[in-house]
N, C-alpha and C. Protein backbone atom coordinates (compact mmCIF):
# COMPACT_ATOMS: atom_id res chain seq x y z
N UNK A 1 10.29 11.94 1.67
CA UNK A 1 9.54 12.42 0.54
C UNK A 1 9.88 13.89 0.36
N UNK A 2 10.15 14.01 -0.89
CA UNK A 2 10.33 15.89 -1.00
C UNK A 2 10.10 15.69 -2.77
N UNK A 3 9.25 17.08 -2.68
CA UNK A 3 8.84 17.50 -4.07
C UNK A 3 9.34 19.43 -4.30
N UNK A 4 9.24 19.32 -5.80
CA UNK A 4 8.92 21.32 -6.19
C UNK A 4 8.40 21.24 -7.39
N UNK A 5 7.84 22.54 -7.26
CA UNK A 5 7.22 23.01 -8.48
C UNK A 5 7.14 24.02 -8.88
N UNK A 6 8.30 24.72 -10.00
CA UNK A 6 8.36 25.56 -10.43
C UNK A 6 8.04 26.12 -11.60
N UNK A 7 7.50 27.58 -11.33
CA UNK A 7 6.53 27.95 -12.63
C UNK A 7 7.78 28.51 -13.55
N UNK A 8 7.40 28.21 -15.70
CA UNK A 8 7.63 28.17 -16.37
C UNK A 8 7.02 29.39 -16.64
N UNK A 9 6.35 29.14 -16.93
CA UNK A 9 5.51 30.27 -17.95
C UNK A 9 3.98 30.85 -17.35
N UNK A 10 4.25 31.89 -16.79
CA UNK A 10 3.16 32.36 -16.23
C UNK A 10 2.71 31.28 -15.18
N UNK A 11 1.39 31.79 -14.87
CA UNK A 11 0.47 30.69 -14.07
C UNK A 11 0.11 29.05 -14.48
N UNK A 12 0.68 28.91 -15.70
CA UNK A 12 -0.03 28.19 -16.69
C UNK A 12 0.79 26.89 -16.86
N UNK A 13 2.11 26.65 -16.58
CA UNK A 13 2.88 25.53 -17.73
C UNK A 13 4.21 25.61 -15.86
N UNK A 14 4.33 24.38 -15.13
CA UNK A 14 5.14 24.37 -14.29
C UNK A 14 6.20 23.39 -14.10
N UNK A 15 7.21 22.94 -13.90
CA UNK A 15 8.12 21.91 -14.05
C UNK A 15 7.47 21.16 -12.58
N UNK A 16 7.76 20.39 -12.27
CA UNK A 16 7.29 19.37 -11.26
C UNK A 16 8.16 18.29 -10.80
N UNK A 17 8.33 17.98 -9.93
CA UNK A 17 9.19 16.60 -9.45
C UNK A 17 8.84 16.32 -7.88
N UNK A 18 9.14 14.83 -7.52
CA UNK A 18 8.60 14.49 -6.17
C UNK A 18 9.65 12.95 -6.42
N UNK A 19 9.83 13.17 -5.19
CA UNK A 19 10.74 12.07 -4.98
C UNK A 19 9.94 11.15 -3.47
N UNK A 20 10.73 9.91 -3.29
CA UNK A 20 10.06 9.33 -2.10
C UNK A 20 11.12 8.24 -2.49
N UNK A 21 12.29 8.68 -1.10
CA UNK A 21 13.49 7.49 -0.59
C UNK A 21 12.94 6.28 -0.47
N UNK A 22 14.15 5.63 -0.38
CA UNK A 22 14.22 3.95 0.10
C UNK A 22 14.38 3.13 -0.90
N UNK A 23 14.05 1.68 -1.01
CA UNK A 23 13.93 0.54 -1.30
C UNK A 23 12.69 -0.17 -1.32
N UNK A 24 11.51 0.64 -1.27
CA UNK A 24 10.29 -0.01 -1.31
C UNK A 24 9.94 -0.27 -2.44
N UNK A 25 7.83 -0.72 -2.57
CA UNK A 25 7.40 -0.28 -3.26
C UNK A 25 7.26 0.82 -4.18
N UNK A 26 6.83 1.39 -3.28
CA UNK A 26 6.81 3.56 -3.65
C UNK A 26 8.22 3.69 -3.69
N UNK A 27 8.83 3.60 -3.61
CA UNK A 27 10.78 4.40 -3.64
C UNK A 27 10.75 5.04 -5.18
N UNK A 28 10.68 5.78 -5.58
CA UNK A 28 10.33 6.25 -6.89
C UNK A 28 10.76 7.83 -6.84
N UNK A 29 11.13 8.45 -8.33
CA UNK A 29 11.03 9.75 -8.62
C UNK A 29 10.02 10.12 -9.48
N UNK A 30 9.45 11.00 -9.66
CA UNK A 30 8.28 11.36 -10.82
C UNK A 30 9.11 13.07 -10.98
N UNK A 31 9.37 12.98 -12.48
CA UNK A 31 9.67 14.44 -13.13
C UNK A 31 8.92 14.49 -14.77
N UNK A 32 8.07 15.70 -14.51
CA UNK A 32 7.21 15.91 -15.66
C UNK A 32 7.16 17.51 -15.71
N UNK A 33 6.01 17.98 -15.81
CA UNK A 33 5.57 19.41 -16.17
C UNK A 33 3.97 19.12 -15.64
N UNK A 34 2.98 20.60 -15.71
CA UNK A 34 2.00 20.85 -15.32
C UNK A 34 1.86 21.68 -16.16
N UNK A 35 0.63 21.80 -16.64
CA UNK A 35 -0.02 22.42 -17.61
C UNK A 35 -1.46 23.04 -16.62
N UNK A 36 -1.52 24.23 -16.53
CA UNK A 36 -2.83 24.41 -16.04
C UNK A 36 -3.67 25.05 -16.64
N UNK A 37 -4.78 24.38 -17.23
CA UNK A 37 -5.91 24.75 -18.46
C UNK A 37 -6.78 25.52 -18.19
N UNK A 38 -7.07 25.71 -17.15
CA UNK A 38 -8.26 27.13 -16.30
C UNK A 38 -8.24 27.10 -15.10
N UNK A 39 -7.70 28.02 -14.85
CA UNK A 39 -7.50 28.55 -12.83
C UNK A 39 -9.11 28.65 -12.50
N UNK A 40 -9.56 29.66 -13.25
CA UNK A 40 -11.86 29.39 -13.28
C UNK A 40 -12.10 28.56 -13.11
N UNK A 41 -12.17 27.61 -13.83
CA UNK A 41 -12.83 26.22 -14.00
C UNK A 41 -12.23 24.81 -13.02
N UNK A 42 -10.87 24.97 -12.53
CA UNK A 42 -9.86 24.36 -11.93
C UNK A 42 -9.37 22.92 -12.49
N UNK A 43 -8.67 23.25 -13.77
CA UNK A 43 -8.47 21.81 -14.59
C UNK A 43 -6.98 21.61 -14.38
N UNK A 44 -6.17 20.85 -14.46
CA UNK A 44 -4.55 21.00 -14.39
C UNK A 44 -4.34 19.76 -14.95
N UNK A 45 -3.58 19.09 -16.31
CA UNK A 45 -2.98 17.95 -16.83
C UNK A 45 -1.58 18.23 -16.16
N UNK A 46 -1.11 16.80 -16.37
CA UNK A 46 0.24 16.40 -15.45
C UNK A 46 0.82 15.55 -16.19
N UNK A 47 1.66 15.15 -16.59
CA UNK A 47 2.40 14.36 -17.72
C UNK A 47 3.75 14.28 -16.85
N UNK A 48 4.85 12.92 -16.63
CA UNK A 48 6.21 13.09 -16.29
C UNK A 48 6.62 11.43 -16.81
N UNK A 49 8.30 11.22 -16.22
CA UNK A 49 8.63 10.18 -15.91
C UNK A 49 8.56 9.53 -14.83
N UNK A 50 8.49 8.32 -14.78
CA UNK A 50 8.40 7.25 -13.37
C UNK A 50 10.22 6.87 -13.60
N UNK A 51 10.62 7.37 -12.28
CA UNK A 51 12.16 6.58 -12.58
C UNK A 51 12.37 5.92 -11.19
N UNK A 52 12.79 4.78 -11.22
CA UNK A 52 12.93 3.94 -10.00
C UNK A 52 14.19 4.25 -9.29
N UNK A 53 13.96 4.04 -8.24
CA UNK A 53 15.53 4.21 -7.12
C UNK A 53 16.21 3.16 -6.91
N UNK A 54 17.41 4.10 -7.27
CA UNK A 54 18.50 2.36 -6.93
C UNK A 54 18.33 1.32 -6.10
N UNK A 55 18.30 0.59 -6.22
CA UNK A 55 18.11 -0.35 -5.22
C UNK A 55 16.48 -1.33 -5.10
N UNK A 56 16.00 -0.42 -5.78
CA UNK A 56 14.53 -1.18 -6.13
C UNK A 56 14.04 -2.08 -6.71
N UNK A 57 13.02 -2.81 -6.78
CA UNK A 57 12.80 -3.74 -7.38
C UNK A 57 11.56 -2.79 -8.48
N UNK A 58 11.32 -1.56 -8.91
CA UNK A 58 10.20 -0.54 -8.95
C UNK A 58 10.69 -0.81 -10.93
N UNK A 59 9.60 -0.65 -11.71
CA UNK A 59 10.07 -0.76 -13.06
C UNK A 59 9.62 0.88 -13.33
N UNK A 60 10.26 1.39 -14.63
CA UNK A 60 10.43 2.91 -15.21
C UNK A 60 8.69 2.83 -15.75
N UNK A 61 8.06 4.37 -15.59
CA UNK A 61 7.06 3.98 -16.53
C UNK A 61 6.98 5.68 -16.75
N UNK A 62 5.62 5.99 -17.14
CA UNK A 62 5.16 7.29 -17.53
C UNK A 62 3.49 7.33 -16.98
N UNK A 63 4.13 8.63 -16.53
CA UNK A 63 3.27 9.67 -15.38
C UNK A 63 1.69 10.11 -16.57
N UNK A 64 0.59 10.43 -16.12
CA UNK A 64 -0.36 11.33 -16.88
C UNK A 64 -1.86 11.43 -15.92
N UNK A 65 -1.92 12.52 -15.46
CA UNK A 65 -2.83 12.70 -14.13
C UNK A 65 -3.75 14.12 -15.16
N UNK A 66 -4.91 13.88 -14.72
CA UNK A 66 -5.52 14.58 -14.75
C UNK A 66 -6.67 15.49 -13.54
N UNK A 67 -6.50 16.46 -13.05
CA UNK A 67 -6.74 17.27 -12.10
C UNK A 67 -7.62 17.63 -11.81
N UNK A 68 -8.80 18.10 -11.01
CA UNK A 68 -10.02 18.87 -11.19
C UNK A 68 -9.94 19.54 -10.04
N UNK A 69 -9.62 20.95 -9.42
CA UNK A 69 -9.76 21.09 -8.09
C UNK A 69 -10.49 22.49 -7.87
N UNK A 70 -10.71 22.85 -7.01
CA UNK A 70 -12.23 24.09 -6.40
C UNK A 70 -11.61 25.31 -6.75
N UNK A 71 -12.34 25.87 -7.77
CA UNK A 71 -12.23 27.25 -8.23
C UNK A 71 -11.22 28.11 -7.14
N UNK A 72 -11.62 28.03 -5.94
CA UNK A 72 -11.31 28.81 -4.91
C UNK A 72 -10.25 28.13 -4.35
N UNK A 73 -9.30 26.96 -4.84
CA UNK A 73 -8.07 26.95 -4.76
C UNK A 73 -7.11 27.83 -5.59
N UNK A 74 -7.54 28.86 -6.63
CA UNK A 74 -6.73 28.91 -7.34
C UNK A 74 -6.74 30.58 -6.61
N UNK A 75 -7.05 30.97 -5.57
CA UNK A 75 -7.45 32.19 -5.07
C UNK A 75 -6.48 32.15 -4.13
N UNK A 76 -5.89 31.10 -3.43
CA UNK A 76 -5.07 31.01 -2.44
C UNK A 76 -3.44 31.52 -2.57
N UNK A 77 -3.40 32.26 -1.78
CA UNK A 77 -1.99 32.93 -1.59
C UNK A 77 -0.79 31.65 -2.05
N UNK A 78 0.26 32.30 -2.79
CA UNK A 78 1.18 30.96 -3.39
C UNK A 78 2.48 31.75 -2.69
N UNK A 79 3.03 30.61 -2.80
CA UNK A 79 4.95 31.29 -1.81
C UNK A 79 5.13 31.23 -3.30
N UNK A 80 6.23 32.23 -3.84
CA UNK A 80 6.80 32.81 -4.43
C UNK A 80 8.54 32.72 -4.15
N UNK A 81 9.09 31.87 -4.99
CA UNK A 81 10.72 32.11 -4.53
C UNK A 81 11.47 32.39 -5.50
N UNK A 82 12.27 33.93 -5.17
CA UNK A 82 12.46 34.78 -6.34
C UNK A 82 14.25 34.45 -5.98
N UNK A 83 15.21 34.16 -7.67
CA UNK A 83 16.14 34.37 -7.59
C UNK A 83 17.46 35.43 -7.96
């Protein structure tokens, strides 16, 4: 399994992807964006593609998550990778 998430535009709008090898069930990629609607309030929409891994029996679909998480996550120190 390996994912990233890199910010676009400010704090606010992030590219996203997560992968998870194999031939399973789960064997899948998800690539979308993140939208984050209030760091205060802690809201974040998630929108991507479902793309299956070779070899799978997994069908294509579309991603849409909606987020709610503790004010005081958005306080937490973030790694930063500058190029």
């Amino acid at each position: 399994m390996a994912g990233i998430e890199y910010p676009l535009w400010r704090e606010h709008l992030s590219f996203v992807a997560n992968f998870i090898s194999g031939t399973n069930s789960v064997s899948v990629a998800v690539i979308g964006g993140q939208w984050t609607l209030s760091e205060k309030k802690g809201w974040q929409v998630s929108f991507g593609a479902q793309l299956p891994n070779p070899g799978s029996s997994n069908d294509y679909g579309a991603v849409f998550e909606l987020t709610k998480f503790p004010p005081s996550f958005a306080k937490a120190p973030k790694l930063v990778l500058r190029h």
